[in-house]
PDB file of N, CA and C in Angstrom:
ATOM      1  N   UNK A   1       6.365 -58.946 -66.968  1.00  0.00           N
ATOM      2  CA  UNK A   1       7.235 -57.808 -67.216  1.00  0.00           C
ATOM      3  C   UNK A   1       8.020 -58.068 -68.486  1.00  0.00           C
ATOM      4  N   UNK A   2       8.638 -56.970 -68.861  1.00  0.00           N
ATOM      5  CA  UNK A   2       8.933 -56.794 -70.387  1.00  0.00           C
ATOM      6  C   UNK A   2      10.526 -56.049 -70.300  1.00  0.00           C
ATOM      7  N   UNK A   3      11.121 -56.403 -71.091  1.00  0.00           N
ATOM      8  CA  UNK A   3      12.737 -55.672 -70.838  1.00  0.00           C
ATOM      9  C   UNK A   3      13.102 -55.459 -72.142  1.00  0.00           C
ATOM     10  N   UNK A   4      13.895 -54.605 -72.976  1.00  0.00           N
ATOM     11  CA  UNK A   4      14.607 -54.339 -74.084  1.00  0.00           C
ATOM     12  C   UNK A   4      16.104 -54.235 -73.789  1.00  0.00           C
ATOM     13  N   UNK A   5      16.580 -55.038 -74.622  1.00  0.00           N
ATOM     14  CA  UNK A   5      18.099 -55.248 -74.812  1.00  0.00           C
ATOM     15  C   UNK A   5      18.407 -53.847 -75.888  1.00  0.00           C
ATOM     16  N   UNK A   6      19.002 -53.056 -75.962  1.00  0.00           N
ATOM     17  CA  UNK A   6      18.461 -52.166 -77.110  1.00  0.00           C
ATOM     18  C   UNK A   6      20.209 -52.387 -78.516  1.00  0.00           C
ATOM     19  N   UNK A   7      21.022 -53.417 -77.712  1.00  0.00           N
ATOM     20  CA  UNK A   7      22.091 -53.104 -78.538  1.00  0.00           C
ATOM     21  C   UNK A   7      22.509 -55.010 -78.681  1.00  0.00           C
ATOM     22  N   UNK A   8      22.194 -55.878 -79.559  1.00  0.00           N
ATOM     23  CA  UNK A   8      22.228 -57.530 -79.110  1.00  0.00           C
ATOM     24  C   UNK A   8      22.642 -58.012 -80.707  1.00  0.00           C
ATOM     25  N   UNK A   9      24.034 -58.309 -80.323  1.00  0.00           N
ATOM     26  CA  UNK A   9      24.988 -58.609 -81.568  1.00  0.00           C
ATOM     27  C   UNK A   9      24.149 -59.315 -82.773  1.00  0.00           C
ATOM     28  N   UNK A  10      24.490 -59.469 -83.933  1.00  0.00           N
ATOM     29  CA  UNK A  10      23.744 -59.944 -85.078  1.00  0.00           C
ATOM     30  C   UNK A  10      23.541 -61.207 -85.230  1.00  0.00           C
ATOM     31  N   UNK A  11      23.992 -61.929 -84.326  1.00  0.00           N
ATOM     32  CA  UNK A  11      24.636 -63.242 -84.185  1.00  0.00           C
ATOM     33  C   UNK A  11      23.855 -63.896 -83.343  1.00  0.00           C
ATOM     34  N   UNK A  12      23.259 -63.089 -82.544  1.00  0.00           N
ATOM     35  CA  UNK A  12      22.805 -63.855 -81.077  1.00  0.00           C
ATOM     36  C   UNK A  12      21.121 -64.356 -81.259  1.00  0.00           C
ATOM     37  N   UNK A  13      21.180 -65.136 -80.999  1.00  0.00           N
ATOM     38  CA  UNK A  13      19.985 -65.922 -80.895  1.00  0.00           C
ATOM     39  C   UNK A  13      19.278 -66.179 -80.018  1.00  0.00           C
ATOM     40  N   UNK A  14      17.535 -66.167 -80.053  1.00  0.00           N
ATOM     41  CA  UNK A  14      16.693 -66.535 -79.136  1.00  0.00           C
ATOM     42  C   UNK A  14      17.349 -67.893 -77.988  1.00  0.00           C
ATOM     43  N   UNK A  15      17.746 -68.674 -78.205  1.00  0.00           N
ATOM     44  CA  UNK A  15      18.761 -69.766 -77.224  1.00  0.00           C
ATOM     45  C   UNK A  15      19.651 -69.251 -76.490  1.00  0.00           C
ATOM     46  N   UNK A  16      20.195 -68.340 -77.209  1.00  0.00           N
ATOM     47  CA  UNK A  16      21.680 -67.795 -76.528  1.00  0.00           C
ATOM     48  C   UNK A  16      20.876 -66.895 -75.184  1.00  0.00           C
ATOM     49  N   UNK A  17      19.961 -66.122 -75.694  1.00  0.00           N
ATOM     50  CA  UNK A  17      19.804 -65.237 -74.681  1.00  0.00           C
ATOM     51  C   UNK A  17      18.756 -66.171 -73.299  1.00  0.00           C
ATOM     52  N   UNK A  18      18.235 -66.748 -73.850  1.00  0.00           N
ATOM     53  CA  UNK A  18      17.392 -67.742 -72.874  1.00  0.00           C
ATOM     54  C   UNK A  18      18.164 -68.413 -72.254  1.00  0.00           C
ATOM     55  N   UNK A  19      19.166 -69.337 -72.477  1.00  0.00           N
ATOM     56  CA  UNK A  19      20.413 -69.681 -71.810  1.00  0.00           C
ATOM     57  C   UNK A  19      21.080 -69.007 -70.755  1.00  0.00           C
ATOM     58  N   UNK A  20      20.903 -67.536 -71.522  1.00  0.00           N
ATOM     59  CA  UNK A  20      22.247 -66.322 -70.375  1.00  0.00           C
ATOM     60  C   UNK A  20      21.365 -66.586 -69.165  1.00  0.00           C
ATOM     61  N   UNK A  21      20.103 -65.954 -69.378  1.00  0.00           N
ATOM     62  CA  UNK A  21      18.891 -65.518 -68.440  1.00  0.00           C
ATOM     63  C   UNK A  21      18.445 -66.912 -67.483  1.00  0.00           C
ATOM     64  N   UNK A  22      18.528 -68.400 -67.930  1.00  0.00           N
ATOM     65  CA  UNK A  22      18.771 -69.411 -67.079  1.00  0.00           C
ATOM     66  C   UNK A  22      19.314 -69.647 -66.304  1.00  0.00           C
ATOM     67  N   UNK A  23      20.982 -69.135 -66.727  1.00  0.00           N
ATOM     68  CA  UNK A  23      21.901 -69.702 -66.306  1.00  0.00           C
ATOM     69  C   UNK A  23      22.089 -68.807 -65.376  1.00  0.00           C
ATOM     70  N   UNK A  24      21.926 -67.549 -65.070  1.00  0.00           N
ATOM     71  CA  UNK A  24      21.865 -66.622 -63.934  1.00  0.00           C
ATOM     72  C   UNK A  24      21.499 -66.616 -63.248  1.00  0.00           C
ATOM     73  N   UNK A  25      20.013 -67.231 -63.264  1.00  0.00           N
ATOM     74  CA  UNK A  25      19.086 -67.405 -62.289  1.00  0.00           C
ATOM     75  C   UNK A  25      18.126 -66.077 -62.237  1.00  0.00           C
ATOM     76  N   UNK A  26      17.686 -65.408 -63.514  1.00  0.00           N
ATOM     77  CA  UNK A  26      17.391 -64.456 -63.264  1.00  0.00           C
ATOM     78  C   UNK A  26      15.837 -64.588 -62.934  1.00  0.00           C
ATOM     79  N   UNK A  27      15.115 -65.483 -64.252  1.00  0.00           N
ATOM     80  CA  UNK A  27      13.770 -65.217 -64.134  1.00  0.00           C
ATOM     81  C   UNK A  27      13.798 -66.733 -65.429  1.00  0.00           C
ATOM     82  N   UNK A  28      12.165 -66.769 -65.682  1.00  0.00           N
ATOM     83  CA  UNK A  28      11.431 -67.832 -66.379  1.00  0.00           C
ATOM     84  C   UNK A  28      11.017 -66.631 -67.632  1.00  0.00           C
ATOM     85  N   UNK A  29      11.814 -66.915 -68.769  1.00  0.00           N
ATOM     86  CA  UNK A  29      11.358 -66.476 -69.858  1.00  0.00           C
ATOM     87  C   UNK A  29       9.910 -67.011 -70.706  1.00  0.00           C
ATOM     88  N   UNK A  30       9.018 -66.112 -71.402  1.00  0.00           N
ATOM     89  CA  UNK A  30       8.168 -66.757 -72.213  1.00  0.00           C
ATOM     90  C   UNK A  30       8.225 -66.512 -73.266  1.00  0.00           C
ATOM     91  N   UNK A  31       8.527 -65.108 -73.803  1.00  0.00           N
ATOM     92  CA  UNK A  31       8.894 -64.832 -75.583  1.00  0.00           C
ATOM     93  C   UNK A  31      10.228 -64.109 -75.326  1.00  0.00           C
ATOM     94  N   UNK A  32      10.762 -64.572 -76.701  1.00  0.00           N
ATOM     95  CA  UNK A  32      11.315 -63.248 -76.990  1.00  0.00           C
ATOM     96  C   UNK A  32      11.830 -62.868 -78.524  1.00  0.00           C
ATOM     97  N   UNK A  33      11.591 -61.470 -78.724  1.00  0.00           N
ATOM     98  CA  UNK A  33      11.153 -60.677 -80.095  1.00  0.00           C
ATOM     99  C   UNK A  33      12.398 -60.085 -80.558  1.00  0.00           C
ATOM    100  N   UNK A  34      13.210 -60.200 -81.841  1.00  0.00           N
ATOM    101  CA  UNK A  34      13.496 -59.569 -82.260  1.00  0.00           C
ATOM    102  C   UNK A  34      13.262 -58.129 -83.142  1.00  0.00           C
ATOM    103  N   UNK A  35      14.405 -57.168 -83.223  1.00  0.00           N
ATOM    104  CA  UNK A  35      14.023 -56.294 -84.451  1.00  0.00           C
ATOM    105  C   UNK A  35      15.246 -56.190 -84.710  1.00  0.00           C
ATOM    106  N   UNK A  36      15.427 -56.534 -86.106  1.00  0.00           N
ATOM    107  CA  UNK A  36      16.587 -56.351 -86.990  1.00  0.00           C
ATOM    108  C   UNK A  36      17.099 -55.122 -87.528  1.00  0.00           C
ATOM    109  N   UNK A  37      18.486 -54.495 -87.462  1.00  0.00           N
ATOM    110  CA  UNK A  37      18.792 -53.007 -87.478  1.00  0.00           C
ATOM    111  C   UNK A  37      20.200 -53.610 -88.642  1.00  0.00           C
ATOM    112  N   UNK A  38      20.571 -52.896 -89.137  1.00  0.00           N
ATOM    113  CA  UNK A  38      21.157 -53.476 -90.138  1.00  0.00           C
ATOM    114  C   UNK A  38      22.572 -53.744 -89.333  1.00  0.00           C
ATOM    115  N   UNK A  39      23.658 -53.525 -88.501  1.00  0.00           N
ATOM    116  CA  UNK A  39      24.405 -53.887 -87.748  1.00  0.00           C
ATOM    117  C   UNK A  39      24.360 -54.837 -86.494  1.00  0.00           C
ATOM    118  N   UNK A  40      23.125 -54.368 -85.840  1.00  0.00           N
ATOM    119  CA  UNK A  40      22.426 -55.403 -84.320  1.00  0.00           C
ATOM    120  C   UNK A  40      21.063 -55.868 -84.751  1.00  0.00           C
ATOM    121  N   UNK A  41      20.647 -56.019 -83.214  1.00  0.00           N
ATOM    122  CA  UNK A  41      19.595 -56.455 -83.188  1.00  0.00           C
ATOM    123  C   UNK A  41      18.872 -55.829 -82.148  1.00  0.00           C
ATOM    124  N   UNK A  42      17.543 -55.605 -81.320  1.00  0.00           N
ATOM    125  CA  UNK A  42      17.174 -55.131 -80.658  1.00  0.00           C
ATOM    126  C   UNK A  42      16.263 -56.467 -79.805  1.00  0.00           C
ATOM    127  N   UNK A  43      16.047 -56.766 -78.818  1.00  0.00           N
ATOM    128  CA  UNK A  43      15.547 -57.882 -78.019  1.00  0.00           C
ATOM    129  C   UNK A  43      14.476 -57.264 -77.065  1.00  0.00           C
ATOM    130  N   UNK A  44      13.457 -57.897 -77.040  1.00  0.00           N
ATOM    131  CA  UNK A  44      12.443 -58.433 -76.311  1.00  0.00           C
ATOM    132  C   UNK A  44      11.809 -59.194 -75.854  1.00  0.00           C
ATOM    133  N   UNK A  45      12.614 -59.381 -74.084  1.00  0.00           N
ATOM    134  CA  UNK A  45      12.478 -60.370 -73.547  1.00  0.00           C
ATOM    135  C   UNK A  45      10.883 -60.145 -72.513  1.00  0.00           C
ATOM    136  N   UNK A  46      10.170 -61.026 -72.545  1.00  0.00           N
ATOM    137  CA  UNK A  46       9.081 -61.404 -71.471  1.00  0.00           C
ATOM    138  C   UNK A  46       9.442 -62.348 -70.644  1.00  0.00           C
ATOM    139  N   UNK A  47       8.754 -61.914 -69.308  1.00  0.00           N
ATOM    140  CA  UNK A  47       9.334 -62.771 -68.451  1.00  0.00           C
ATOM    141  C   UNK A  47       7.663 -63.552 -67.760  1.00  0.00           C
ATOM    142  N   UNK A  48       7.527 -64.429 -67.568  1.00  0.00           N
ATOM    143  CA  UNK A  48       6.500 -65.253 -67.097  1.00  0.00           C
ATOM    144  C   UNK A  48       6.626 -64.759 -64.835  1.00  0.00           C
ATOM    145  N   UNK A  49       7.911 -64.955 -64.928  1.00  0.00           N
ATOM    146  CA  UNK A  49       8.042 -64.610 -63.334  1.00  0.00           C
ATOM    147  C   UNK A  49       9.720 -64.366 -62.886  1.00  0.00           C
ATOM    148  N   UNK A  50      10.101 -64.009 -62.103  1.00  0.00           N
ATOM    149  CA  UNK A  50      11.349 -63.810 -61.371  1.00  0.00           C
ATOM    150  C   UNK A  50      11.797 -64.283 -60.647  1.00  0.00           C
ATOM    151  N   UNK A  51      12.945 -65.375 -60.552  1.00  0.00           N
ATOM    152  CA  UNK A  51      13.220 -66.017 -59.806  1.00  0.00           C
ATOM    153  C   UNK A  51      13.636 -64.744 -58.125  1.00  0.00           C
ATOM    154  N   UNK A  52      13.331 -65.789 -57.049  1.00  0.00           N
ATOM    155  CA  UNK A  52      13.753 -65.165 -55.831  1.00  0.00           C
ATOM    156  C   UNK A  52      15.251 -65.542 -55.218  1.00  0.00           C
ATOM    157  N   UNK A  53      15.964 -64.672 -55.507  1.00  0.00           N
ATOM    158  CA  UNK A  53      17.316 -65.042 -55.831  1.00  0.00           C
ATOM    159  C   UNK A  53      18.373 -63.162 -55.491  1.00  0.00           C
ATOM    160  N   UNK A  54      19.516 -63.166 -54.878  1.00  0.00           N
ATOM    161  CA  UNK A  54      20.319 -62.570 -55.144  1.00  0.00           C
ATOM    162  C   UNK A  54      20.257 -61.712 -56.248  1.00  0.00           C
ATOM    163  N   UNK A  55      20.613 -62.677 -57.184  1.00  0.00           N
ATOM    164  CA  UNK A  55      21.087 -61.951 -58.546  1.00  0.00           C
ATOM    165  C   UNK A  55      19.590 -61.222 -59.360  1.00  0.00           C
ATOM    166  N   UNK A  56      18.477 -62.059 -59.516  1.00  0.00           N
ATOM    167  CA  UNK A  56      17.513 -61.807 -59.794  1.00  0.00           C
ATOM    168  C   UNK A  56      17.121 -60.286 -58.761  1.00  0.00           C
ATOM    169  N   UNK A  57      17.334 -60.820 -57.688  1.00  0.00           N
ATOM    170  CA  UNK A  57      16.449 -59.198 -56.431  1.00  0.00           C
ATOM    171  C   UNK A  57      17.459 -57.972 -57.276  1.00  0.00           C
ATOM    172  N   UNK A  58      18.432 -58.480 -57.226  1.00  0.00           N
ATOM    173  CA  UNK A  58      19.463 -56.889 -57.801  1.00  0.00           C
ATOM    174  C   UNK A  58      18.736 -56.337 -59.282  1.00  0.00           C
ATOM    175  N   UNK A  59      18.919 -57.280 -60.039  1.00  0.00           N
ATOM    176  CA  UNK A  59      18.172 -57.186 -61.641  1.00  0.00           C
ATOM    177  C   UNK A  59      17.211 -56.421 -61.295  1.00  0.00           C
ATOM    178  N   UNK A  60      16.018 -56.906 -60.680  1.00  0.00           N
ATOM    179  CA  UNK A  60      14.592 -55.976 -60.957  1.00  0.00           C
ATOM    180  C   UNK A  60      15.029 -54.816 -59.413  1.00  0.00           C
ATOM    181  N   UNK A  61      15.607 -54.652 -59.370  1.00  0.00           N
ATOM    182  CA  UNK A  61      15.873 -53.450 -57.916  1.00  0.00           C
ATOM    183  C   UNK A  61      16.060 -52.755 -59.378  1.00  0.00           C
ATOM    184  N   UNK A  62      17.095 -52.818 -59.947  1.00  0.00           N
ATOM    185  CA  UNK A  62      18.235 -51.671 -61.012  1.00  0.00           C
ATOM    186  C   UNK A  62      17.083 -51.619 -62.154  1.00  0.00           C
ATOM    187  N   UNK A  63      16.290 -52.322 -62.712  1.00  0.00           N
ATOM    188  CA  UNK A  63      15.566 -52.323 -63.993  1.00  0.00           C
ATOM    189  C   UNK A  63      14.217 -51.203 -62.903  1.00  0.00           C
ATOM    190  N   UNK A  64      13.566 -51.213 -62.121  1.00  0.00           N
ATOM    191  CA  UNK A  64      12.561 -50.739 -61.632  1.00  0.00           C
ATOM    192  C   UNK A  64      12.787 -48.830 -60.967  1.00  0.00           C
ATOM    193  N   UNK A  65      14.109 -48.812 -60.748  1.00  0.00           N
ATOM    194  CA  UNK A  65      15.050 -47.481 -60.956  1.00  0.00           C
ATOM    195  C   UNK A  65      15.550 -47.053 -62.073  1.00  0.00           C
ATOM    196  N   UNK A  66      15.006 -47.449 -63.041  1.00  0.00           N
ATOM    197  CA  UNK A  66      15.625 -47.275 -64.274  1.00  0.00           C
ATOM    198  C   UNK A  66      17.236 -46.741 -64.024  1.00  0.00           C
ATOM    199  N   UNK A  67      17.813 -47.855 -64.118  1.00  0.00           N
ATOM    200  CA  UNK A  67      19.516 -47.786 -63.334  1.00  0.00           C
ATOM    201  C   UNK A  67      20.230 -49.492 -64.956  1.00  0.00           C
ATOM    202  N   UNK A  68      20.584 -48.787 -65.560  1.00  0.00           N
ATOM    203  CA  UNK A  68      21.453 -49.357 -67.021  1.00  0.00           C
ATOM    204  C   UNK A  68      21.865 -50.689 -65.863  1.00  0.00           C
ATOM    205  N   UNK A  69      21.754 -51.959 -66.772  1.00  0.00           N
ATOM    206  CA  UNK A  69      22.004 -53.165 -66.054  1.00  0.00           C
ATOM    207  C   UNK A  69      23.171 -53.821 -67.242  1.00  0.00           C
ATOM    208  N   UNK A  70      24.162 -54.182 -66.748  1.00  0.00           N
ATOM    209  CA  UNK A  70      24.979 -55.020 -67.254  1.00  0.00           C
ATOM    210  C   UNK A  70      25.126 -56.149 -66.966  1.00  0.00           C
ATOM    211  N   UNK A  71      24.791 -57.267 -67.843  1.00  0.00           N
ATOM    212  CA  UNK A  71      25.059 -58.751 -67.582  1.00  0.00           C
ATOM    213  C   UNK A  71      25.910 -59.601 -68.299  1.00  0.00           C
ATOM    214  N   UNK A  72      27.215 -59.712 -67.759  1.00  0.00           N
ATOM    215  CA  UNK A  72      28.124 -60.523 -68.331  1.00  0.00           C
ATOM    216  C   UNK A  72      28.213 -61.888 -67.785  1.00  0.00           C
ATOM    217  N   UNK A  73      28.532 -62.269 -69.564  1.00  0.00           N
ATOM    218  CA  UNK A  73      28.066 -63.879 -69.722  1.00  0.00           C
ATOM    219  C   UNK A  73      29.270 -64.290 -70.439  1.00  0.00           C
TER     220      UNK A  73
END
C-alpha cells in the first residue's frame, strides 16, 4: 500500500518520516518519494506491511474510509 503526505515541510527528510512511522508502530516502510513544490514537499510513503497494533488498526481503518489522518509527532 501507498499513502501521500500531500503538505511535508521543506525540511523534512526521508529519516525523519521513517522514524515518525517506526516510532508509532504504524507499519514497515520500503520507499519513500519525494516531490518538491517550491514552499513543501509532497511524500510517498510505501509500506512493505502493517504492523498489528492499536494505532496501526486505526491508521488503515481512517486511510481505507478515506477519513484525513493526523499524526502528531
Amino acid at each position: 500500500m501507498q499513502i501521500c503526505i500531500s503538505n511535508v515541510q521543506k525540511t523534512t527528510t526521508k529519516n525523519d518520516i521513517f522514524n515518525i512511522f517506526t516510532k508509532k508502530g504504524i507499519g514497515l516502510i520500503s520507499k519513500i518519494d519525494f516531490i518538491n513544490k517550491i514552499d513543501y514537499k509532497i511524500a510517498f510513503i510505501k509500506f512493505n506491511k502493517f504492523y498489528e497494533n492499536e494505532i496501526a488498526n486505526s491508521f488503515l481503518e481512517k486511510i481505507k474510509k478515506n477519513i484525513q489522518v493526523y499524526l502528531v509527532y
